[in-house]
PDB file of N, CA and C in Angstrom:
ATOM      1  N   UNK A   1       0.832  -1.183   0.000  1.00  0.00           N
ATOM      2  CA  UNK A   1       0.000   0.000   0.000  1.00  0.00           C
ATOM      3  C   UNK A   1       0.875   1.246   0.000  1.00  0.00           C
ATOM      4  N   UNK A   2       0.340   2.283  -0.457  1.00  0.00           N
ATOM      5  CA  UNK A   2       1.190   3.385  -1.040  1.00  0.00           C
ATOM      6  C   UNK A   2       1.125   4.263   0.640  1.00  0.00           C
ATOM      7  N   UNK A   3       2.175   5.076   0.659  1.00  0.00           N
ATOM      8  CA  UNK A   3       2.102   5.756   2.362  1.00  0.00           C
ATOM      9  C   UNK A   3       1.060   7.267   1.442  1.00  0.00           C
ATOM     10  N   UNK A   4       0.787   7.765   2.457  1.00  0.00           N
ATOM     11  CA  UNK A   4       0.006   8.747   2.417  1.00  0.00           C
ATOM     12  C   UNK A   4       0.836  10.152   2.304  1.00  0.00           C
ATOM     13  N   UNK A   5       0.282  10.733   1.580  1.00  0.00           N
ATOM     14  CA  UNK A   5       1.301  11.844   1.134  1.00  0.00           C
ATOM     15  C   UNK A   5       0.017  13.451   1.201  1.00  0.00           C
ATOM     16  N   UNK A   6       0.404  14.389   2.359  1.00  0.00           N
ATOM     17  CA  UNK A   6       0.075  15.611   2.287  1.00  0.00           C
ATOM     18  C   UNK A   6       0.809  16.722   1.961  1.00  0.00           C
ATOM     19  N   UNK A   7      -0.105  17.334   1.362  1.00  0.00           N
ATOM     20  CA  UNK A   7       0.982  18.613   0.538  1.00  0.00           C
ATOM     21  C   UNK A   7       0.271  20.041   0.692  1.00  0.00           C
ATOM     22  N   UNK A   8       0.658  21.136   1.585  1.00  0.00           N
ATOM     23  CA  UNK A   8       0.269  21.949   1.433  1.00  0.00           C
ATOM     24  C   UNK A   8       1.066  23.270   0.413  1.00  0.00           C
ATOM     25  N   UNK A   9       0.282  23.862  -0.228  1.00  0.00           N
ATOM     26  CA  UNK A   9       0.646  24.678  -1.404  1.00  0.00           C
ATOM     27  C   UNK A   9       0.063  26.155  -0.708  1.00  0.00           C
ATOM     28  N   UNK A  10       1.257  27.114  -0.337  1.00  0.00           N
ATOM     29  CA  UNK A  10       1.155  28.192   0.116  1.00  0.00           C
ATOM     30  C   UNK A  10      -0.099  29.285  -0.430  1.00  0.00           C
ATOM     31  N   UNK A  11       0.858  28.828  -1.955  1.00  0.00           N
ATOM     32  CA  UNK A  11       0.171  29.693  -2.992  1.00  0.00           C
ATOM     33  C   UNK A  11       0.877  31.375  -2.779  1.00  0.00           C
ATOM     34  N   UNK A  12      -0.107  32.710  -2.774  1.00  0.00           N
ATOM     35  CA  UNK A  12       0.826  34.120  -3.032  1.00  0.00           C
ATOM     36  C   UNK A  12       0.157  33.787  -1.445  1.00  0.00           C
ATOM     37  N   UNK A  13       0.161  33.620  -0.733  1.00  0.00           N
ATOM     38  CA  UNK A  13       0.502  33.731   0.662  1.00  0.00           C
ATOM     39  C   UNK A  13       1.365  34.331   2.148  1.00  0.00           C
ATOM     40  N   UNK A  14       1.313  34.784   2.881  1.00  0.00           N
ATOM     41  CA  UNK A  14       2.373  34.963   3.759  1.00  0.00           C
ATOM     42  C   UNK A  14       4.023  35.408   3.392  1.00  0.00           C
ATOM     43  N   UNK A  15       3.949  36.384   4.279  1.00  0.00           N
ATOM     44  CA  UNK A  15       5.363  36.878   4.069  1.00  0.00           C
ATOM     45  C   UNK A  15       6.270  36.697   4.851  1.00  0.00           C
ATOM     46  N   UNK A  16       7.440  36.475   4.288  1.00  0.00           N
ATOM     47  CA  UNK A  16       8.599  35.745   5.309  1.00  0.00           C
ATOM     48  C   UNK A  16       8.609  35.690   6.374  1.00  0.00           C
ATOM     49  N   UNK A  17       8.212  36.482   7.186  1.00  0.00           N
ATOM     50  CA  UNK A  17       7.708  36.510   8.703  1.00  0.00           C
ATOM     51  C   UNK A  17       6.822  35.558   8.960  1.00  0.00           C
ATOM     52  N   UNK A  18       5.639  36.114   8.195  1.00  0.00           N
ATOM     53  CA  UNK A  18       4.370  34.993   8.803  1.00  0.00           C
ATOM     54  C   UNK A  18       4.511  33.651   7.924  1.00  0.00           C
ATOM     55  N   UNK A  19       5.732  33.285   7.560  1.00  0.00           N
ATOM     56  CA  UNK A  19       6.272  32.035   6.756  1.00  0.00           C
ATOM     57  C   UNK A  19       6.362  31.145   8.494  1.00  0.00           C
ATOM     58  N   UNK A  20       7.489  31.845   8.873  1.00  0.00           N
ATOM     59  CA  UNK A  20       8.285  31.736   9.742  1.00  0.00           C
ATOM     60  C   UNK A  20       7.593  31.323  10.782  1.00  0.00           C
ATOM     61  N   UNK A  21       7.154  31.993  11.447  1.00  0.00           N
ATOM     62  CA  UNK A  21       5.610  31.941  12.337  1.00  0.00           C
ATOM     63  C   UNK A  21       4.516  30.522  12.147  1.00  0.00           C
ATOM     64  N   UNK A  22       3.963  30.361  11.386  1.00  0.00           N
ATOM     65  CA  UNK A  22       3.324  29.647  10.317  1.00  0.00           C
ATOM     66  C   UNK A  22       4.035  28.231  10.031  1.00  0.00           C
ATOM     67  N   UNK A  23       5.239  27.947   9.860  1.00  0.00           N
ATOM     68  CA  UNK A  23       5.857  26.825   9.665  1.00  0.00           C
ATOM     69  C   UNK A  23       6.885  26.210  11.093  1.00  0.00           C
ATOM     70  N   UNK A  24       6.790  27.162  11.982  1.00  0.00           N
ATOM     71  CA  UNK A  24       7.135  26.950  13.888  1.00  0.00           C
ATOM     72  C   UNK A  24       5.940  26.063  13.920  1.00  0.00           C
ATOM     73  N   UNK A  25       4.349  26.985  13.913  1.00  0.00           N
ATOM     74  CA  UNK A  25       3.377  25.779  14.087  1.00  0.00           C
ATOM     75  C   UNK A  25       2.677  24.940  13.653  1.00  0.00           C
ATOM     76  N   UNK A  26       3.230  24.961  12.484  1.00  0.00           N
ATOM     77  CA  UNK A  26       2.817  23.292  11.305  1.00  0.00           C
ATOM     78  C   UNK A  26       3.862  22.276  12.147  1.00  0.00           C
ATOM     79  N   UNK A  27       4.899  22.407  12.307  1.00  0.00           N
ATOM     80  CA  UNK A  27       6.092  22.166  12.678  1.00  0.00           C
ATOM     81  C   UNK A  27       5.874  20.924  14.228  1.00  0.00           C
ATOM     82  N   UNK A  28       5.523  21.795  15.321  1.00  0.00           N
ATOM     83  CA  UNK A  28       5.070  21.766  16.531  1.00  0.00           C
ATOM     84  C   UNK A  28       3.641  20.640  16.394  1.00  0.00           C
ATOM     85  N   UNK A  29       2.712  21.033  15.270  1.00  0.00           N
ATOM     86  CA  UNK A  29       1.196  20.589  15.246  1.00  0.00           C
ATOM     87  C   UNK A  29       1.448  19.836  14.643  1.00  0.00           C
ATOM     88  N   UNK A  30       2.446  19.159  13.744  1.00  0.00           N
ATOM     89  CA  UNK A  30       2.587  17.630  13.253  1.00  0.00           C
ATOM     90  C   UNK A  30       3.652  16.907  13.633  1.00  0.00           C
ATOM     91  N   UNK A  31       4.331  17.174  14.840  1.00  0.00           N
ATOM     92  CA  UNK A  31       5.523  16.586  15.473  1.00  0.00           C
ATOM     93  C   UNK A  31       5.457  15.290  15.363  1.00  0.00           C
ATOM     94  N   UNK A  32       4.016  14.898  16.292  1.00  0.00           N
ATOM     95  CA  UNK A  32       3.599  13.436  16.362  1.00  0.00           C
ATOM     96  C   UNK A  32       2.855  12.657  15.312  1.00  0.00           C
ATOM     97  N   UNK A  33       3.189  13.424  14.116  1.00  0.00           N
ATOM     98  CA  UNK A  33       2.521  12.435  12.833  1.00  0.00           C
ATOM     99  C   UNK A  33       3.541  11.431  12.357  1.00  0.00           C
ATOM    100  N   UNK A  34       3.365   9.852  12.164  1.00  0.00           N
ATOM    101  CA  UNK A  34       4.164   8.813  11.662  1.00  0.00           C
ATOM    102  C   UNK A  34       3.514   8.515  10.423  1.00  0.00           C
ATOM    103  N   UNK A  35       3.877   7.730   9.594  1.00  0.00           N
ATOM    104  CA  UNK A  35       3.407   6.936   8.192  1.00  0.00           C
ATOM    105  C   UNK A  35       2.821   7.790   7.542  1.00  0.00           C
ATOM    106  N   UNK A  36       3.378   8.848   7.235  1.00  0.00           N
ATOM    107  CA  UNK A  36       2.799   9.962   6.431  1.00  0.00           C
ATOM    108  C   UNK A  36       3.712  10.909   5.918  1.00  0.00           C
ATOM    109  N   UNK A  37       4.193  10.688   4.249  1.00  0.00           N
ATOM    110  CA  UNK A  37       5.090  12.241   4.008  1.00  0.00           C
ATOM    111  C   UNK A  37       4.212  13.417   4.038  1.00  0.00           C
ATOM    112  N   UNK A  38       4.808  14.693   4.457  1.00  0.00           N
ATOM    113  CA  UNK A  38       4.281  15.782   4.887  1.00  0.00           C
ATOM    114  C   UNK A  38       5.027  17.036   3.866  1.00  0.00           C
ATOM    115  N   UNK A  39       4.963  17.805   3.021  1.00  0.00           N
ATOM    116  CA  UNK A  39       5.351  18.804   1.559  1.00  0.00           C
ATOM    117  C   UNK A  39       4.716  19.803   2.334  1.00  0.00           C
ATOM    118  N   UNK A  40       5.349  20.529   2.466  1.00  0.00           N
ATOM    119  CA  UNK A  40       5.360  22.501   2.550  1.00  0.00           C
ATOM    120  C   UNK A  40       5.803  23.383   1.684  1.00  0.00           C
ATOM    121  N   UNK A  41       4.590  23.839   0.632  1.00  0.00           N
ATOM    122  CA  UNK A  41       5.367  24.836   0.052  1.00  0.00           C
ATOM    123  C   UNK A  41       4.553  26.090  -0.145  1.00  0.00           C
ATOM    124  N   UNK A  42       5.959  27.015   0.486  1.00  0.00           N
ATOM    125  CA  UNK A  42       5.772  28.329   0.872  1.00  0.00           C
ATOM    126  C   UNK A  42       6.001  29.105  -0.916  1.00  0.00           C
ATOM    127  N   UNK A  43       6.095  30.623  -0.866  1.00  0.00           N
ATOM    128  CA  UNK A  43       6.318  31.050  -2.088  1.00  0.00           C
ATOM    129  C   UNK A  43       8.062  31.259  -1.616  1.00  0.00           C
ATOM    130  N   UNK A  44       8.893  31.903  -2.923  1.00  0.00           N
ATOM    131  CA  UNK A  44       9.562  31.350  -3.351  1.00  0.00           C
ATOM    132  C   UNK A  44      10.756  32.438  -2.033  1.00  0.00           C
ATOM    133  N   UNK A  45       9.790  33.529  -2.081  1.00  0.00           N
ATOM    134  CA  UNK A  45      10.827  34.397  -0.823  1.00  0.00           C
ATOM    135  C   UNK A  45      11.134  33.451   0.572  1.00  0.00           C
ATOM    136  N   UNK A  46       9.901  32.930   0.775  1.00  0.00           N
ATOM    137  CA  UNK A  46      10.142  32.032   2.295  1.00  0.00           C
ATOM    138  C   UNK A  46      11.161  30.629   2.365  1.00  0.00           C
ATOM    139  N   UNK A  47      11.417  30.338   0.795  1.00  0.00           N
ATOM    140  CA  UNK A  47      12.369  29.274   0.936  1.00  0.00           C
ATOM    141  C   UNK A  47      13.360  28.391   2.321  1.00  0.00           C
ATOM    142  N   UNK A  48      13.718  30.093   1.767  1.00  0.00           N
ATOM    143  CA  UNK A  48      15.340  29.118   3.162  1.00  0.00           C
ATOM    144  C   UNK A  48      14.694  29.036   4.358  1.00  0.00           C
ATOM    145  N   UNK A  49      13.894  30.442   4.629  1.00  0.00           N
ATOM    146  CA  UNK A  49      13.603  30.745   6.204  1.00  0.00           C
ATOM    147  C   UNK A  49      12.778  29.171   6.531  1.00  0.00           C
ATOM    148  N   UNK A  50      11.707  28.895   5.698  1.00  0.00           N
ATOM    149  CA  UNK A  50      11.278  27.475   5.749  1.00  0.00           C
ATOM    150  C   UNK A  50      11.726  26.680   5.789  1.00  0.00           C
ATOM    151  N   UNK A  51      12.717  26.215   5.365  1.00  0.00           N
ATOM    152  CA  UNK A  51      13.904  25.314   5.134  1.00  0.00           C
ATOM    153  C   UNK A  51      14.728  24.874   6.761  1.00  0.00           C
ATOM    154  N   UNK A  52      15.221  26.417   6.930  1.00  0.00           N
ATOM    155  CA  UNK A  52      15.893  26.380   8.240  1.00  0.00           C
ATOM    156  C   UNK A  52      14.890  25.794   9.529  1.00  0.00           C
ATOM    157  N   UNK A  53      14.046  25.741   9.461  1.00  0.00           N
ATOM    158  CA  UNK A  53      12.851  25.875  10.241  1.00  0.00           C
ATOM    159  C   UNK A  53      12.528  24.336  10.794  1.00  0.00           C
ATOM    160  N   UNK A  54      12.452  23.428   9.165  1.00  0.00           N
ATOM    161  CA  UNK A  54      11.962  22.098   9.145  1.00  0.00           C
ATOM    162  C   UNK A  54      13.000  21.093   8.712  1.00  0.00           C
ATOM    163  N   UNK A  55      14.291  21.498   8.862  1.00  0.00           N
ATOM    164  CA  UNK A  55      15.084  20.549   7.897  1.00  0.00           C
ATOM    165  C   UNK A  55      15.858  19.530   8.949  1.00  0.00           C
ATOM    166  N   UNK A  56      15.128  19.663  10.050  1.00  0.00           N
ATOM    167  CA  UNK A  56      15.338  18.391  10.828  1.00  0.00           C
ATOM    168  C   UNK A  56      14.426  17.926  11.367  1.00  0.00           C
ATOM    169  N   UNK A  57      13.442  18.024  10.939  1.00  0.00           N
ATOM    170  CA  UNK A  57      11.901  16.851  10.979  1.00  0.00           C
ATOM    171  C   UNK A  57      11.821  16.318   9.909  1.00  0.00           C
ATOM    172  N   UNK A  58      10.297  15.628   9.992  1.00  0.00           N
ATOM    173  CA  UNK A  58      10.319  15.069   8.532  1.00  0.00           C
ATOM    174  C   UNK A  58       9.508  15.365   7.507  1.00  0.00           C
ATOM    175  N   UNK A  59       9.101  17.034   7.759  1.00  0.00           N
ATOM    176  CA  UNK A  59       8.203  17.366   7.334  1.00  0.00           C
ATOM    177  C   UNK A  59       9.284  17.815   5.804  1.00  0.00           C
ATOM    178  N   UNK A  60       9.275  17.809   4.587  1.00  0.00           N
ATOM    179  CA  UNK A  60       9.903  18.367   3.338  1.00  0.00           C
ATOM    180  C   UNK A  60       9.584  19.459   3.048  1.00  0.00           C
ATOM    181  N   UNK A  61      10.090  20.263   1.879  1.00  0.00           N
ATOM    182  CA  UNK A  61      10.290  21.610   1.372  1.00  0.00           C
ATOM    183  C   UNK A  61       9.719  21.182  -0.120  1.00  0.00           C
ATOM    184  N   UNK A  62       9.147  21.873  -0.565  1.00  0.00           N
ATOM    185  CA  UNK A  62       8.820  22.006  -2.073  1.00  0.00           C
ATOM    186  C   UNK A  62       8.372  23.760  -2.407  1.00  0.00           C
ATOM    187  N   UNK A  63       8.825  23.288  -4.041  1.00  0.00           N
ATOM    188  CA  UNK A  63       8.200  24.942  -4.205  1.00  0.00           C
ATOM    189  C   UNK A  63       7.265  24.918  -5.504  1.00  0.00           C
ATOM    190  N   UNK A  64       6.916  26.844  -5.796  1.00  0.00           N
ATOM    191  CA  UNK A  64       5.485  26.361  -6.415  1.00  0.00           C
ATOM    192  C   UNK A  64       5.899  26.268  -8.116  1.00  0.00           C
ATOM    193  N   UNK A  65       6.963  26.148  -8.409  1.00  0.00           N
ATOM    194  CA  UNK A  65       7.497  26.472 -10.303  1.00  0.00           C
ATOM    195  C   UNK A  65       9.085  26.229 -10.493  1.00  0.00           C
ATOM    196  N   UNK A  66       9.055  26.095 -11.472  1.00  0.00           N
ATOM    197  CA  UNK A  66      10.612  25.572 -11.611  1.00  0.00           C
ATOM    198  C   UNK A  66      10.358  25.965 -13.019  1.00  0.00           C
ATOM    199  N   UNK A  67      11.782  26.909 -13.604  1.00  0.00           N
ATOM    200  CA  UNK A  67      12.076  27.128 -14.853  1.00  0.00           C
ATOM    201  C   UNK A  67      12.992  25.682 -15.497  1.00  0.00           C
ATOM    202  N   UNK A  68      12.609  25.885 -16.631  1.00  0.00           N
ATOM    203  CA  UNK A  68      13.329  24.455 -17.350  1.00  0.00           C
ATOM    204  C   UNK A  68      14.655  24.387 -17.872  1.00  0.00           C
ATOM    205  N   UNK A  69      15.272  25.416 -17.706  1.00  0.00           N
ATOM    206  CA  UNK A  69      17.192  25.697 -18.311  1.00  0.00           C
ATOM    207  C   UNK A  69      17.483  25.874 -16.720  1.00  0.00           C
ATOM    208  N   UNK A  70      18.935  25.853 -16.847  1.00  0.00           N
ATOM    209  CA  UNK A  70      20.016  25.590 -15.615  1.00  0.00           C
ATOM    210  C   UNK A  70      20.250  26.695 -14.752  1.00  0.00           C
ATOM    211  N   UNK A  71      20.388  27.865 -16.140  1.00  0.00           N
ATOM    212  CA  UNK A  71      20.572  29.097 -15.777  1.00  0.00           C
ATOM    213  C   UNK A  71      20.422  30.135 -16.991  1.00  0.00           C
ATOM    214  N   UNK A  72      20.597  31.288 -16.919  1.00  0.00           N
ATOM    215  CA  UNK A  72      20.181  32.418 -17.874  1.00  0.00           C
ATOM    216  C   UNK A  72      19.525  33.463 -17.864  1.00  0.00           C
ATOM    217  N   UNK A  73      19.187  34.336 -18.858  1.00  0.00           N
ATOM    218  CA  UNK A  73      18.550  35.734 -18.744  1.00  0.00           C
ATOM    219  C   UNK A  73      17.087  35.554 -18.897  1.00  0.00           C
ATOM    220  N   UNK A  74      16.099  34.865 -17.587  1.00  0.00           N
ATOM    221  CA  UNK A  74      15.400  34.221 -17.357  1.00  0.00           C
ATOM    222  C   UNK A  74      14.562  35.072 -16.274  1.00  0.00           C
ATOM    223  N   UNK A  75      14.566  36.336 -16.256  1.00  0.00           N
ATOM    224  CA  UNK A  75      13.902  37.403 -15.251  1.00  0.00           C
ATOM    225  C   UNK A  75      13.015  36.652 -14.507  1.00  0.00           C
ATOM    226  N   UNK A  76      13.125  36.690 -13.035  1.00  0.00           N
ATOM    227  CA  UNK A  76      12.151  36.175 -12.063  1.00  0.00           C
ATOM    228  C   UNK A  76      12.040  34.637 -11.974  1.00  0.00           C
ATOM    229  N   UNK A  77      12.695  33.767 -12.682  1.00  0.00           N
ATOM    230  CA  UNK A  77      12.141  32.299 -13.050  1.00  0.00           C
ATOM    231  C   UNK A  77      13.233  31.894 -11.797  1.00  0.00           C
ATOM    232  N   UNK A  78      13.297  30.790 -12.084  1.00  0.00           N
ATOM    233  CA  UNK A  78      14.112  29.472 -10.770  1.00  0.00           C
ATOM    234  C   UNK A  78      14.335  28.597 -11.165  1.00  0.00           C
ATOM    235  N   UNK A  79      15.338  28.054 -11.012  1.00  0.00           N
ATOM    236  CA  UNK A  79      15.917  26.601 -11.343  1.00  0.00           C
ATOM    237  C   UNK A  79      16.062  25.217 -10.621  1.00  0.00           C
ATOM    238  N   UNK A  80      16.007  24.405 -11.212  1.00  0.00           N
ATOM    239  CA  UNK A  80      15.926  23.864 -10.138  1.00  0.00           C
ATOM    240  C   UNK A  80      17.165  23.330  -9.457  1.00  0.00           C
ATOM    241  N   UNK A  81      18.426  23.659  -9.657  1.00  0.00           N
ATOM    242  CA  UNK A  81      19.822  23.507  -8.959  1.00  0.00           C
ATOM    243  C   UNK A  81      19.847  24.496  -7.932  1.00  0.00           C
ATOM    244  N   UNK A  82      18.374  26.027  -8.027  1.00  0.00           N
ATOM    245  CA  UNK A  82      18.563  26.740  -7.137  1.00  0.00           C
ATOM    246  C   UNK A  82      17.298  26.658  -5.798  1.00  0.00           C
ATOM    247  N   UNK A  83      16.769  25.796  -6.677  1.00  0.00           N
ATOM    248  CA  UNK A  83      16.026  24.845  -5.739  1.00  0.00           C
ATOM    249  C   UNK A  83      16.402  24.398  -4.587  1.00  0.00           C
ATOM    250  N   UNK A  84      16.942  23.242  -5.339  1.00  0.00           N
ATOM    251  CA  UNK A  84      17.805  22.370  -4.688  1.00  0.00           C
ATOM    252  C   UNK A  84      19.170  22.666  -3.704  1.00  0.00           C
ATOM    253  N   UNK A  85      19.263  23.999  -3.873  1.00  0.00           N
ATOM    254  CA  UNK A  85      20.207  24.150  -2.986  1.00  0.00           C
ATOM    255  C   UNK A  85      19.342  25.218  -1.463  1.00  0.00           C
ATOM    256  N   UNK A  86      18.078  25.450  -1.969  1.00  0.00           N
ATOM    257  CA  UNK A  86      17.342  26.108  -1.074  1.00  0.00           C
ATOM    258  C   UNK A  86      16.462  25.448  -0.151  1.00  0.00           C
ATOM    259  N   UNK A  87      16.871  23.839  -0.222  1.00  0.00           N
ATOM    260  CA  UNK A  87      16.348  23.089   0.509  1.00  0.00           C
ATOM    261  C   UNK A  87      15.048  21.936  -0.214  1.00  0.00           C
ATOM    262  N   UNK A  88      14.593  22.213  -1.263  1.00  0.00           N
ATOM    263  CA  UNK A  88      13.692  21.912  -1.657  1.00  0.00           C
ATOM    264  C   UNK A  88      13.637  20.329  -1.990  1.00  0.00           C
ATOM    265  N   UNK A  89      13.132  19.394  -2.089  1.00  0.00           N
ATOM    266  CA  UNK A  89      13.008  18.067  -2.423  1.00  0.00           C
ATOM    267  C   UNK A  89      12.164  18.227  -3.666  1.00  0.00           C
ATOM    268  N   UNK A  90      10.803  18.980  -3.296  1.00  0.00           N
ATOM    269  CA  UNK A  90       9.932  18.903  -4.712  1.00  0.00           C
ATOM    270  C   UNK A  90       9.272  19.977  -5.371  1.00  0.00           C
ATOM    271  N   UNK A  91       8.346  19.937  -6.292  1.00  0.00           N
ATOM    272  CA  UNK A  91       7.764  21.084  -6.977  1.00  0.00           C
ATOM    273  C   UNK A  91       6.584  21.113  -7.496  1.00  0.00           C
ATOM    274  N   UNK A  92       5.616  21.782  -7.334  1.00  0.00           N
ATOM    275  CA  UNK A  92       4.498  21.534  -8.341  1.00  0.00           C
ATOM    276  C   UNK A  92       4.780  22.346  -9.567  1.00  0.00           C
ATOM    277  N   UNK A  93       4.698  21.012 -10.776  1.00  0.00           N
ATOM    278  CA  UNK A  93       4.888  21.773 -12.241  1.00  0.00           C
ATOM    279  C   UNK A  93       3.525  21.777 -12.710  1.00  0.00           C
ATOM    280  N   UNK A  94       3.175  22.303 -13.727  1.00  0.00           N
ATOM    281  CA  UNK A  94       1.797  22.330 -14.284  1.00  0.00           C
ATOM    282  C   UNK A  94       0.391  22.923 -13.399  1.00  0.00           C
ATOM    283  N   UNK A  95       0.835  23.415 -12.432  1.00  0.00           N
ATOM    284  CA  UNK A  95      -0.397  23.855 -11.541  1.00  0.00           C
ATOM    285  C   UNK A  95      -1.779  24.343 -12.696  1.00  0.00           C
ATOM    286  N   UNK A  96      -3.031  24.033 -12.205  1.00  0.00           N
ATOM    287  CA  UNK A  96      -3.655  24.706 -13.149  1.00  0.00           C
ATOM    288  C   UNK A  96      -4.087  26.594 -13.107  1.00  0.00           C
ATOM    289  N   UNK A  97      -3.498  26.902 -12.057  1.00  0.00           N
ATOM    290  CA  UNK A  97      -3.670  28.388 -12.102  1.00  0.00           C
ATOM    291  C   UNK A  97      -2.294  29.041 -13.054  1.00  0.00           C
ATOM    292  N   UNK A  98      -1.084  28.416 -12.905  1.00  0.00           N
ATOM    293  CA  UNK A  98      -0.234  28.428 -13.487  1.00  0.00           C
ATOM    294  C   UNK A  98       0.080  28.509 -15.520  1.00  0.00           C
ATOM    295  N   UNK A  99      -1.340  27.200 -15.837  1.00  0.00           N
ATOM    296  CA  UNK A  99      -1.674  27.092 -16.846  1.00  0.00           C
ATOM    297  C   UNK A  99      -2.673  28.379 -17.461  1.00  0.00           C
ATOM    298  N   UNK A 100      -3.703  28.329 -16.539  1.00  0.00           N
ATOM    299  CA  UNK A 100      -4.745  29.199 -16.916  1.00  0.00           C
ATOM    300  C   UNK A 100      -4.354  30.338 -17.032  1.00  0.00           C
ATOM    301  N   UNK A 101      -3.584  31.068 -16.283  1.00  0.00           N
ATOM    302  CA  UNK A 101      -2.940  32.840 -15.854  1.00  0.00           C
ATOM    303  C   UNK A 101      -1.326  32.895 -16.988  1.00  0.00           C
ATOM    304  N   UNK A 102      -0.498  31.880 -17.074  1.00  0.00           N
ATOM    305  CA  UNK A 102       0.654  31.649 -17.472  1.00  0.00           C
ATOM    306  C   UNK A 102       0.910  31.325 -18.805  1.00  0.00           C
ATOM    307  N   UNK A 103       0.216  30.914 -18.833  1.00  0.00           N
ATOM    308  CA  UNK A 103       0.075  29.009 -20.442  1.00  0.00           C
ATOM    309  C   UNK A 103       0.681  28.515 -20.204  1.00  0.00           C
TER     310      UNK A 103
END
């Protein structure tokens, strides 16, 4: 049987502060959850502060977009090596607000 997987998606949400705040008590309020992966993703400013926060539980980091080249003159986009170095494990690609607002 597959483990159970929750994912919360920030969305334009909270600002680094109330990231901070906000992921102390996700943090605290799922201490005692077992057999369950647990995905937090904040927007793209709250990264690290999120990161620093949870990166010794077992709750994970994800974020909400990932540009598709490594690096480049790519205004505002993200990579995912800069992802990945911001703590992140995963990503939602294709969101449908993403599609609908984006293409």
């Amino acid at each position: 049987m597959r483990k159970l997987l929750i994912a919360g998606n920030w969305k334009m949400y909270k600002t680094q502060s109330e990231s901070i705040e906000f992921s102390r008590n996700v943090l605290d309020s799922l201490k005692n959850i077992k057999d369950v992966d647990m995905i937090i993703i904040p927007p793209f400013t709250s990264l690290s502060a999120v990161y620093n926060i949870i990166k010794n539980s077992s709750i994970k980091l994800g974020a909400q977009n990932l540009h598709w080249e490594k690096q480049g003159a790519f205004t505002g986009e993200i990579s995912a090596d800069m992802l990945k170095d911001a703590g992140c494990e995963f990503v939602v690609l294709g969101h449908s607000e993403r599609r609908l607002y984006f293409g």
